[in-house]
C-alpha atoms as a PDB file:
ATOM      1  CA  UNK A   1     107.139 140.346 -57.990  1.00  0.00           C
ATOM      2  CA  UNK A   2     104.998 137.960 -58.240  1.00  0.00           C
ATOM      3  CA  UNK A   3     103.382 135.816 -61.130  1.00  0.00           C
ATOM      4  CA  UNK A   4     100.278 134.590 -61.843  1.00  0.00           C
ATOM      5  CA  UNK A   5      99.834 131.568 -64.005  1.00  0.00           C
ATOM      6  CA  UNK A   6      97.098 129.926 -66.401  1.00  0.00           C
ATOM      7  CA  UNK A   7      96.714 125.944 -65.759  1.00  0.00           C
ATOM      8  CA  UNK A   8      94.087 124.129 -67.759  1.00  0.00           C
ATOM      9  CA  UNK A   9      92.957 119.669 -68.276  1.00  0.00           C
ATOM     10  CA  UNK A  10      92.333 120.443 -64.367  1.00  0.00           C
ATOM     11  CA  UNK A  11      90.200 116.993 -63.711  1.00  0.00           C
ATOM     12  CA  UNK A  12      86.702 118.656 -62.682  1.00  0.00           C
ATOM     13  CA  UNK A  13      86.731 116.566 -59.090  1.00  0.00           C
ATOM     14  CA  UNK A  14      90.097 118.557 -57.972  1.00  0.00           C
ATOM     15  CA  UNK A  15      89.793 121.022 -54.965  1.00  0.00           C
ATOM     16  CA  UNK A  16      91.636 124.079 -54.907  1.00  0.00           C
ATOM     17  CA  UNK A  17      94.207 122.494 -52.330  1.00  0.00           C
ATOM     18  CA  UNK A  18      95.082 119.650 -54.950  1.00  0.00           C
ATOM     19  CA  UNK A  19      95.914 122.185 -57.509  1.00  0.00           C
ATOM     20  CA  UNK A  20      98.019 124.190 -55.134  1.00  0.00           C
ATOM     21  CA  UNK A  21     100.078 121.101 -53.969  1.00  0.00           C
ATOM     22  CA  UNK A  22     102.300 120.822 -56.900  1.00  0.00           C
ATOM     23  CA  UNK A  23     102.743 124.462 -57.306  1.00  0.00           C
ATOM     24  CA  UNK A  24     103.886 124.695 -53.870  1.00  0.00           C
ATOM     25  CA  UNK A  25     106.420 121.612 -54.163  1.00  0.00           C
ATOM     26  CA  UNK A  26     108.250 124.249 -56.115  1.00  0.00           C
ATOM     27  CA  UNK A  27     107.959 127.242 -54.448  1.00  0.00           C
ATOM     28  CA  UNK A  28     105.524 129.821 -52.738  1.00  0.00           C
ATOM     29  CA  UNK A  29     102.190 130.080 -53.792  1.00  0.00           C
ATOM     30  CA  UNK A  30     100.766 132.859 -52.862  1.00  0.00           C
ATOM     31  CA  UNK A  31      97.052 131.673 -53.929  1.00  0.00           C
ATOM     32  CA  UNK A  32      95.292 128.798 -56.417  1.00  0.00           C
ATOM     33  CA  UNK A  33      91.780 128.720 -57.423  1.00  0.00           C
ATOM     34  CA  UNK A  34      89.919 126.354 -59.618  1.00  0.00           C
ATOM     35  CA  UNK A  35      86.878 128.657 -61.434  1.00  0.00           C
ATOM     36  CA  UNK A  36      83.491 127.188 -61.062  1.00  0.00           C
ATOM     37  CA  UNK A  37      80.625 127.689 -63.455  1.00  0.00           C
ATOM     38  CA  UNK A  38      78.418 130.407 -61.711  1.00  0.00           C
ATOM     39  CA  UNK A  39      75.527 128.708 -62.209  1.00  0.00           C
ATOM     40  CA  UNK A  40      76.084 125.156 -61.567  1.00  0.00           C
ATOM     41  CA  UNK A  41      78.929 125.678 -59.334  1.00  0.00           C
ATOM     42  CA  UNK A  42      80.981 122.856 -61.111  1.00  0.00           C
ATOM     43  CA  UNK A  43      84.568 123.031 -61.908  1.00  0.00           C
ATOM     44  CA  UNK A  44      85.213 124.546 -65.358  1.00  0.00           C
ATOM     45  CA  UNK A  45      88.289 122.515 -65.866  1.00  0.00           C
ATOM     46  CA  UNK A  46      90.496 125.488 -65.732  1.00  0.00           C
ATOM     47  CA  UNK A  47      91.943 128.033 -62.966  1.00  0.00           C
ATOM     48  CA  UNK A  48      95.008 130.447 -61.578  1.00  0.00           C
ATOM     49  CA  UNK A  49      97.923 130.168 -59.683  1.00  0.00           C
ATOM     50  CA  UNK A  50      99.984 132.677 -58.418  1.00  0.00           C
ATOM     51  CA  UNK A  51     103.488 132.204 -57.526  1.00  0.00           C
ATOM     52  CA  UNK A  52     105.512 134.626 -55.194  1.00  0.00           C
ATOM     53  CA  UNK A  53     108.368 134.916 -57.414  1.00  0.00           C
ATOM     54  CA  UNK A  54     108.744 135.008 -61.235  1.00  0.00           C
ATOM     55  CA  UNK A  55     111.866 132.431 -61.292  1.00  0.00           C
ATOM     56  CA  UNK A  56     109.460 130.120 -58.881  1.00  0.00           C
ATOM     57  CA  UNK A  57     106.646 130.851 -61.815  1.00  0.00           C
ATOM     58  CA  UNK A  58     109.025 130.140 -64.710  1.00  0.00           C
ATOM     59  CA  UNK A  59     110.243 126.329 -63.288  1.00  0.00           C
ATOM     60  CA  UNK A  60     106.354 125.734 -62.472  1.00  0.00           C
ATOM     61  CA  UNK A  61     106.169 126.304 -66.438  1.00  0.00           C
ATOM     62  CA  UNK A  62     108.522 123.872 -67.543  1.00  0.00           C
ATOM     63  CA  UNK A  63     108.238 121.144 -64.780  1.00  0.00           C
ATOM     64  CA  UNK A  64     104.070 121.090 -64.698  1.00  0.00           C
ATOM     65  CA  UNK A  65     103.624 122.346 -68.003  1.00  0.00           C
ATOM     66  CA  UNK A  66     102.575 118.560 -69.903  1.00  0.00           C
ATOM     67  CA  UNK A  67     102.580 116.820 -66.611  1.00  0.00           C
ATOM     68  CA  UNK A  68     100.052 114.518 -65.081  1.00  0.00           C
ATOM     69  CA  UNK A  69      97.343 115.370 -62.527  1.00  0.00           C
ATOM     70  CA  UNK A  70      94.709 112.695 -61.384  1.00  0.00           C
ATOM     71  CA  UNK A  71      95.020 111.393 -65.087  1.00  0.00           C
ATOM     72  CA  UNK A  72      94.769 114.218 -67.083  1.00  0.00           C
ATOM     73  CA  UNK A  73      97.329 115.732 -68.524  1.00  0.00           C
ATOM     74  CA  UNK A  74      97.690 119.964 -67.244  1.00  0.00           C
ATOM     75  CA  UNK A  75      98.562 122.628 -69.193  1.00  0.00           C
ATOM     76  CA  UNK A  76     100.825 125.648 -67.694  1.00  0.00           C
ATOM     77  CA  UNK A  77     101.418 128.922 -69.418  1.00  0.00           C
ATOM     78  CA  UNK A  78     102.011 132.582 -68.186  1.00  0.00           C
ATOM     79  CA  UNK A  79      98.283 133.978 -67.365  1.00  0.00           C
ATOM     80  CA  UNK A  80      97.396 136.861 -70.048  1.00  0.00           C
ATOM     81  CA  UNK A  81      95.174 139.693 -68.691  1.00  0.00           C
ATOM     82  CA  UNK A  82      91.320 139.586 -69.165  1.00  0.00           C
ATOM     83  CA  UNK A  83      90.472 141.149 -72.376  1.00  0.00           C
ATOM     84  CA  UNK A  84      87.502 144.465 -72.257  1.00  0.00           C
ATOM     85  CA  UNK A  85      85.388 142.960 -75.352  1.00  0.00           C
ATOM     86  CA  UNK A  86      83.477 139.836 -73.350  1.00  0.00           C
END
């Protein structure tokens, strides 16, 4: 089954490929998007990886989670579904 997870300090010039290499350096990624203000198109600094497997999802956690990505440090946490009061 697979896992999607949260990742956020994304440095606003990354491309969705940049954010997918590190993911994939542990296992199978099965997508990676960066989310993009609808308006301005710009990065938001935030976006979603989803990993094939929940082990593969659970060492993405604790080796990315902290780590270093163009200078900025990421953040890496199980995603949580979208709440209904936006």
């Amino acid at each position: 089954m697979s896992t999607k997870l949260f990742v956020g300090g994304i440095p606003f010039e990354s491309t969705d490929d940049q954010l997918r290499e590190p993911f994939a350096n542990i296992g199978e990624v099965l997508s990676a998007r960066i989310i993009t203000d609808k308006f301005t198109g710009r990065s938001r600094g935030f976006g979603f990886v989803e990993m094939a497997s929940d082990e593969d999802a659970q060492k993405a956690i604790q080796t990315l989670n902290g780590s270093d990505m163009n200078g900025r440090k990421i953040a890496v946490s199980e995603a949580r579904p979208m709440r209904d009061d936006r």
